[in-house]
C-alpha atoms as a PDB file:
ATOM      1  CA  UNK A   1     101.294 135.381  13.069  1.00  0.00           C
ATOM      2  CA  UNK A   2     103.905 134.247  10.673  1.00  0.00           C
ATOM      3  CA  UNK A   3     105.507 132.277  13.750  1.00  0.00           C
ATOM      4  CA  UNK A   4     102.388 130.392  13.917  1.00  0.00           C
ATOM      5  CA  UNK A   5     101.920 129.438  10.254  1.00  0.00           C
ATOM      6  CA  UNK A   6     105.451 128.322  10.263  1.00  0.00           C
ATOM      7  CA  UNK A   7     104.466 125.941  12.993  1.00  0.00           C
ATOM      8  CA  UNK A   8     101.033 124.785  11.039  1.00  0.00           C
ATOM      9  CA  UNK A   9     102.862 124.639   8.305  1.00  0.00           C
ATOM     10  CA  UNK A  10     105.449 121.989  10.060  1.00  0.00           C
ATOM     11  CA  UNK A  11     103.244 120.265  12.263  1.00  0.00           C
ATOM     12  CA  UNK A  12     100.053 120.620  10.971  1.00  0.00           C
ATOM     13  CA  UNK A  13      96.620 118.824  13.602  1.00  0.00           C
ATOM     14  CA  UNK A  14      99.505 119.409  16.762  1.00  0.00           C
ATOM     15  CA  UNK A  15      98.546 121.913  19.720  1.00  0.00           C
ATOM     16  CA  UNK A  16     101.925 123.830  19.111  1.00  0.00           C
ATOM     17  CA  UNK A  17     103.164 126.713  21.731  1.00  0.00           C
ATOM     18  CA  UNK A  18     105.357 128.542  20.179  1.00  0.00           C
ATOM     19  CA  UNK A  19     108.179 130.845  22.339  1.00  0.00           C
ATOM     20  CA  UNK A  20     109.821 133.427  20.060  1.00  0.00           C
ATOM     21  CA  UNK A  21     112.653 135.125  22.107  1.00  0.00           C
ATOM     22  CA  UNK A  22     114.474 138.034  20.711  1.00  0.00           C
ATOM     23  CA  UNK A  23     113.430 141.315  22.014  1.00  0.00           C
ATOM     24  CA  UNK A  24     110.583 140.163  23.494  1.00  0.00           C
ATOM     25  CA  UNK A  25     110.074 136.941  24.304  1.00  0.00           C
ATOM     26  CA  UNK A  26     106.187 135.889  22.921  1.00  0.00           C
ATOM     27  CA  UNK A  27     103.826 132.829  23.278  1.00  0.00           C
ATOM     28  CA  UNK A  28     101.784 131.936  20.417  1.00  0.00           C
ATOM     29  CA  UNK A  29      99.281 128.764  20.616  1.00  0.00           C
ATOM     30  CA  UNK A  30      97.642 127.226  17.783  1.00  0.00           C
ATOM     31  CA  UNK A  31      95.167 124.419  18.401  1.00  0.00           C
ATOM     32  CA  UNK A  32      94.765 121.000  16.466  1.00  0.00           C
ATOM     33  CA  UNK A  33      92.406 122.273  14.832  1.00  0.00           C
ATOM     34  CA  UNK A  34      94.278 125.245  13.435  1.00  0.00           C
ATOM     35  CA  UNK A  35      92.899 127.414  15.355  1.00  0.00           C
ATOM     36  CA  UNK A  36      94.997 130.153  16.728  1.00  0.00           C
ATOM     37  CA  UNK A  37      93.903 131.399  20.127  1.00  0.00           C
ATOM     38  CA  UNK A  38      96.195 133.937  20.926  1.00  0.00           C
ATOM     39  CA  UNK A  39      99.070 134.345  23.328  1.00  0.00           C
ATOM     40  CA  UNK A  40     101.364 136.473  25.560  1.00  0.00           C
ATOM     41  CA  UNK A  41     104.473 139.154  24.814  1.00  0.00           C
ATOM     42  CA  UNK A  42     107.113 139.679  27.852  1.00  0.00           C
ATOM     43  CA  UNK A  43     110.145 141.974  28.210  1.00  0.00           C
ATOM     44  CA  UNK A  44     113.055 139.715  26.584  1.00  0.00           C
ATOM     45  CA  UNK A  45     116.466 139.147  27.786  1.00  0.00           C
ATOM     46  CA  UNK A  46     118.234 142.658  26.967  1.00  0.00           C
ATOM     47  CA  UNK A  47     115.167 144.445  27.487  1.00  0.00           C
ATOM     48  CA  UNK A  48     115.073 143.368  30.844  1.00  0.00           C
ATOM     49  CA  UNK A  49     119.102 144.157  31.215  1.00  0.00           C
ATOM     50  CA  UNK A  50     118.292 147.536  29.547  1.00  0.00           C
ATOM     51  CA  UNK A  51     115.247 148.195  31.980  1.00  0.00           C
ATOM     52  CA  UNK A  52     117.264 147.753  35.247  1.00  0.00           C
ATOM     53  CA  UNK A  53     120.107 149.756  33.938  1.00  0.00           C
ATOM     54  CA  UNK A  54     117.588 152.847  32.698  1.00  0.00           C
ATOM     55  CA  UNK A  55     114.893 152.437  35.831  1.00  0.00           C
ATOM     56  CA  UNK A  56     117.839 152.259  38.547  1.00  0.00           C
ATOM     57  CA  UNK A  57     120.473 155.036  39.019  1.00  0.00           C
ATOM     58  CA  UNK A  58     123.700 152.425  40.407  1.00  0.00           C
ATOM     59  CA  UNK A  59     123.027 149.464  38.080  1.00  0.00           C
ATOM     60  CA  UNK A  60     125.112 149.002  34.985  1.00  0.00           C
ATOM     61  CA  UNK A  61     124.244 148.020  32.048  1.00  0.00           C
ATOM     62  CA  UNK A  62     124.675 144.142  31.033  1.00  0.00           C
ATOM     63  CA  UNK A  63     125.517 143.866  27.603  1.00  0.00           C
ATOM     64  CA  UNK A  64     125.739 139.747  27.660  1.00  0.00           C
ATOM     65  CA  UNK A  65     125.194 137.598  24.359  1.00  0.00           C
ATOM     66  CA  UNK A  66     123.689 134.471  26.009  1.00  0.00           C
ATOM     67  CA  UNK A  67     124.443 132.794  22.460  1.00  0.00           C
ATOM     68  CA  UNK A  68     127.867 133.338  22.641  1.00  0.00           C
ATOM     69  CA  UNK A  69     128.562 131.271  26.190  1.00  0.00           C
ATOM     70  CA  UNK A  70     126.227 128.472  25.443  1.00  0.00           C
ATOM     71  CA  UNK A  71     125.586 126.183  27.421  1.00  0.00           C
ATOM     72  CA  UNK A  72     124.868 129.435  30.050  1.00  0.00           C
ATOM     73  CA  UNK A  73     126.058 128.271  33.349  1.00  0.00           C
ATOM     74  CA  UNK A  74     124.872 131.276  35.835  1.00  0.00           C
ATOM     75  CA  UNK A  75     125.188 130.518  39.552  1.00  0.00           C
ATOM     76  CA  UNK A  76     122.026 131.411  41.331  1.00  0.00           C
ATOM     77  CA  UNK A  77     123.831 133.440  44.012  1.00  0.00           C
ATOM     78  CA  UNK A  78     125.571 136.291  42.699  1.00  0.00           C
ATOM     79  CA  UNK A  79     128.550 137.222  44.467  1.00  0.00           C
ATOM     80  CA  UNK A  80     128.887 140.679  42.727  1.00  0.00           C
ATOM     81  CA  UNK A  81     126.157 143.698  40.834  1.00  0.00           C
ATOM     82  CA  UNK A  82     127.248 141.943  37.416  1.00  0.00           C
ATOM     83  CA  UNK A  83     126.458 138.868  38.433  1.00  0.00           C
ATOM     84  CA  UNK A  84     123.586 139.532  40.894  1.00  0.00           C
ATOM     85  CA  UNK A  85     122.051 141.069  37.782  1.00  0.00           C
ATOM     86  CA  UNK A  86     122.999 137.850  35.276  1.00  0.00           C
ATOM     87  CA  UNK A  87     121.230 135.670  37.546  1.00  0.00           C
ATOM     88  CA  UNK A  88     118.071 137.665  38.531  1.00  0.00           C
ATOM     89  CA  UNK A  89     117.453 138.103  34.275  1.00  0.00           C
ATOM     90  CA  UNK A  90     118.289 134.812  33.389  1.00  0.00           C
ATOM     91  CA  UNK A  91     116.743 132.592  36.205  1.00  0.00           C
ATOM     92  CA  UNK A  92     113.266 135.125  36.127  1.00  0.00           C
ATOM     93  CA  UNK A  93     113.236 134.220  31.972  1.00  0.00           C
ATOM     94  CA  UNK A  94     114.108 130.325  32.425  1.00  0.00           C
ATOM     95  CA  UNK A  95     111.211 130.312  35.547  1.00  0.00           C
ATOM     96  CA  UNK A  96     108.958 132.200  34.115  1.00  0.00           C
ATOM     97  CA  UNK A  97     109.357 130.336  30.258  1.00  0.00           C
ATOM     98  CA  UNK A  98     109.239 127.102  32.035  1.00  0.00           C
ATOM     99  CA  UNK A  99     105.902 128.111  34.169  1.00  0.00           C
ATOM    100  CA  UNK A 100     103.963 129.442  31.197  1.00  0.00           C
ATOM    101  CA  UNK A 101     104.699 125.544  29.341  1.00  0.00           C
ATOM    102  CA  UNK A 102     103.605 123.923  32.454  1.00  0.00           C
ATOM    103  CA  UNK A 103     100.247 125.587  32.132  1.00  0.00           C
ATOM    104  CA  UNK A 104      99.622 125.041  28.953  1.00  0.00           C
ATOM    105  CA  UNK A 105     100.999 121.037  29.107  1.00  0.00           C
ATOM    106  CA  UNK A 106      98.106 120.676  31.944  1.00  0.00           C
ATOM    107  CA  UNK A 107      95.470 122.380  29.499  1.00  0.00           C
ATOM    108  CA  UNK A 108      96.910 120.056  26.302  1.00  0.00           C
ATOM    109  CA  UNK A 109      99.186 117.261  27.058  1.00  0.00           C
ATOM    110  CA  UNK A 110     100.501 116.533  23.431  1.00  0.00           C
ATOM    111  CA  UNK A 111     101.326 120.180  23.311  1.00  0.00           C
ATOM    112  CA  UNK A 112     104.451 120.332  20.864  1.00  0.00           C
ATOM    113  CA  UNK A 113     106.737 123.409  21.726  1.00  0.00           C
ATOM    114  CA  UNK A 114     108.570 125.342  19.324  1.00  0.00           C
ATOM    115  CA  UNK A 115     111.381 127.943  20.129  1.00  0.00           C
ATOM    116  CA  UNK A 116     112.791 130.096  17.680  1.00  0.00           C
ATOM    117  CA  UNK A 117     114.503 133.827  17.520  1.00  0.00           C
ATOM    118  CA  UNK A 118     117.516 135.125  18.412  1.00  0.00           C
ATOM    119  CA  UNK A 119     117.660 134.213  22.347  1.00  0.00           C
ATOM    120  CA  UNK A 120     115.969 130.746  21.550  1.00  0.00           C
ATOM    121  CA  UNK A 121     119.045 128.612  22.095  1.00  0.00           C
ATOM    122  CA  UNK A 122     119.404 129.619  25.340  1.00  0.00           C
ATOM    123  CA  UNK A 123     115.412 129.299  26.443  1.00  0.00           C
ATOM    124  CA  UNK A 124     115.288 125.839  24.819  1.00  0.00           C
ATOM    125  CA  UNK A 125     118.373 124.698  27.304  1.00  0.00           C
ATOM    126  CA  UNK A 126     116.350 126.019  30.242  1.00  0.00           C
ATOM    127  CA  UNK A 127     113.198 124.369  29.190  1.00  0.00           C
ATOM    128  CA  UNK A 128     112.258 121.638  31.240  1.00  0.00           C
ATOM    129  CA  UNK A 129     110.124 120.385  29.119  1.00  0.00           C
ATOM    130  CA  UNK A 130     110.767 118.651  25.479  1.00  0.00           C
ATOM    131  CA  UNK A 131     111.074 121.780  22.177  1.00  0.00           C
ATOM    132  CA  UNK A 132     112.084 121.962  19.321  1.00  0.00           C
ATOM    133  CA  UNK A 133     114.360 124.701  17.785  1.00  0.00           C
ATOM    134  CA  UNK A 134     113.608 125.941  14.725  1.00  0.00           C
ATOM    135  CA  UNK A 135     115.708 129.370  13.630  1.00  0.00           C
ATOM    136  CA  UNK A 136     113.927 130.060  10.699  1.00  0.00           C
ATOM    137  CA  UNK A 137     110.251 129.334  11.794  1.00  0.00           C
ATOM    138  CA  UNK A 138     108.816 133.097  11.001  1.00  0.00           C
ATOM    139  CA  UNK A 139     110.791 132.822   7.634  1.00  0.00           C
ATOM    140  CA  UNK A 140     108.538 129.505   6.562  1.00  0.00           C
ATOM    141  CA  UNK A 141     105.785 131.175   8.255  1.00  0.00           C
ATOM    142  CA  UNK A 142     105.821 134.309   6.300  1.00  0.00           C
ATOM    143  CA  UNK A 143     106.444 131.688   2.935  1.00  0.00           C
ATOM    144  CA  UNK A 144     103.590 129.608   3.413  1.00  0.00           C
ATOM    145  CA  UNK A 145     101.562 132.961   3.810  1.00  0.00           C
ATOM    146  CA  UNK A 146     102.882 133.863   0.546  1.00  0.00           C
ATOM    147  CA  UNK A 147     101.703 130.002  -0.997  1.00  0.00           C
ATOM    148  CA  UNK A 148      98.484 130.457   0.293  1.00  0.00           C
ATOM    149  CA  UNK A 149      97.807 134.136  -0.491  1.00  0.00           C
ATOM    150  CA  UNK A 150      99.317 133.387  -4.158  1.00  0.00           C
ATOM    151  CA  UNK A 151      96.864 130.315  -4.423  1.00  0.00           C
ATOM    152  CA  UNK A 152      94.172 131.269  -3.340  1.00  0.00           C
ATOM    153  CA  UNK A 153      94.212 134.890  -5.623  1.00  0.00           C
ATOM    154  CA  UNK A 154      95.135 131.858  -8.909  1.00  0.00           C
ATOM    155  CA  UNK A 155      91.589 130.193  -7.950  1.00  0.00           C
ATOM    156  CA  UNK A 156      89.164 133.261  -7.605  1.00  0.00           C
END
């Protein structure tokens, strides 16, 4: 929720998505109206890493910051496990990010898209579709919270 009055607070009458990727990567949507109307959570980059390496009994464990390489250039054809298991994680997210915008752009066509958290740098490089980054979206979210709860306890 603070994710979304971050983005109201920015870009207030805007159909906003908002993608916050860290552990989990989740979609937050907040009509023109201001009317918030829910969303999605998926498994998040290490999550995912950490999910084949726990599920499987041969598959290794990927630890790979994706925000220390940027721009991530993954081939889609991995010629070894490591990098079998790069590209399977990576391509999935950028599909699967990039599908769930492309649905809602057909339901709202000004949609505005935010990204923020700590994986957002590399989602907003796979997005096919215009974002904006903005690292410290929950932070404003959780401050206008704080402006509105203080305000409106001042007036009653």
């Amino acid at each position: 929720m603070a994710a979304i009055a971050g983005a109201h607070y920015f870009y207030p009458r805007r159909n906003v998505l908002v993608i916050d990727a860290g552990t989990c990567i989740k979609y937050d949507f907040i009509d023109q109206n201001a009317n918030y109307r829910g969303g999605a959570i998926a498994t998040g980059i290490r999550m995912q890493f950490a999910a084949l390496h726990h599920f499987t009994q041969a598959l290794p464990l990927i630890n790979y910051d994706i925000t220390q390489t940027l721009p991530v250039s993954v081939p889609l054809v991995g010629g070894n496990t490591t990098n079998a298991l790069l590209s399977g994680v990576l391509h999935q997210t950028a599909a699967a990010c990039n599908g769930i915008v492309a649905q809602y752009q057909q339901q709202y066509p000004q949609l505005l898209t935010l990204v923020t958290g700590g994986d957002a740098p590399f989602l907003q490089q796979t997005l096919s579709y215009p974002s904006s980054y903005i690292s410290y979206l929950i932070l404003y979210g959780l401050y206008h919270i704080y402006g509105y709860a203080t305000q409106s306890a001042i007036e009653h």
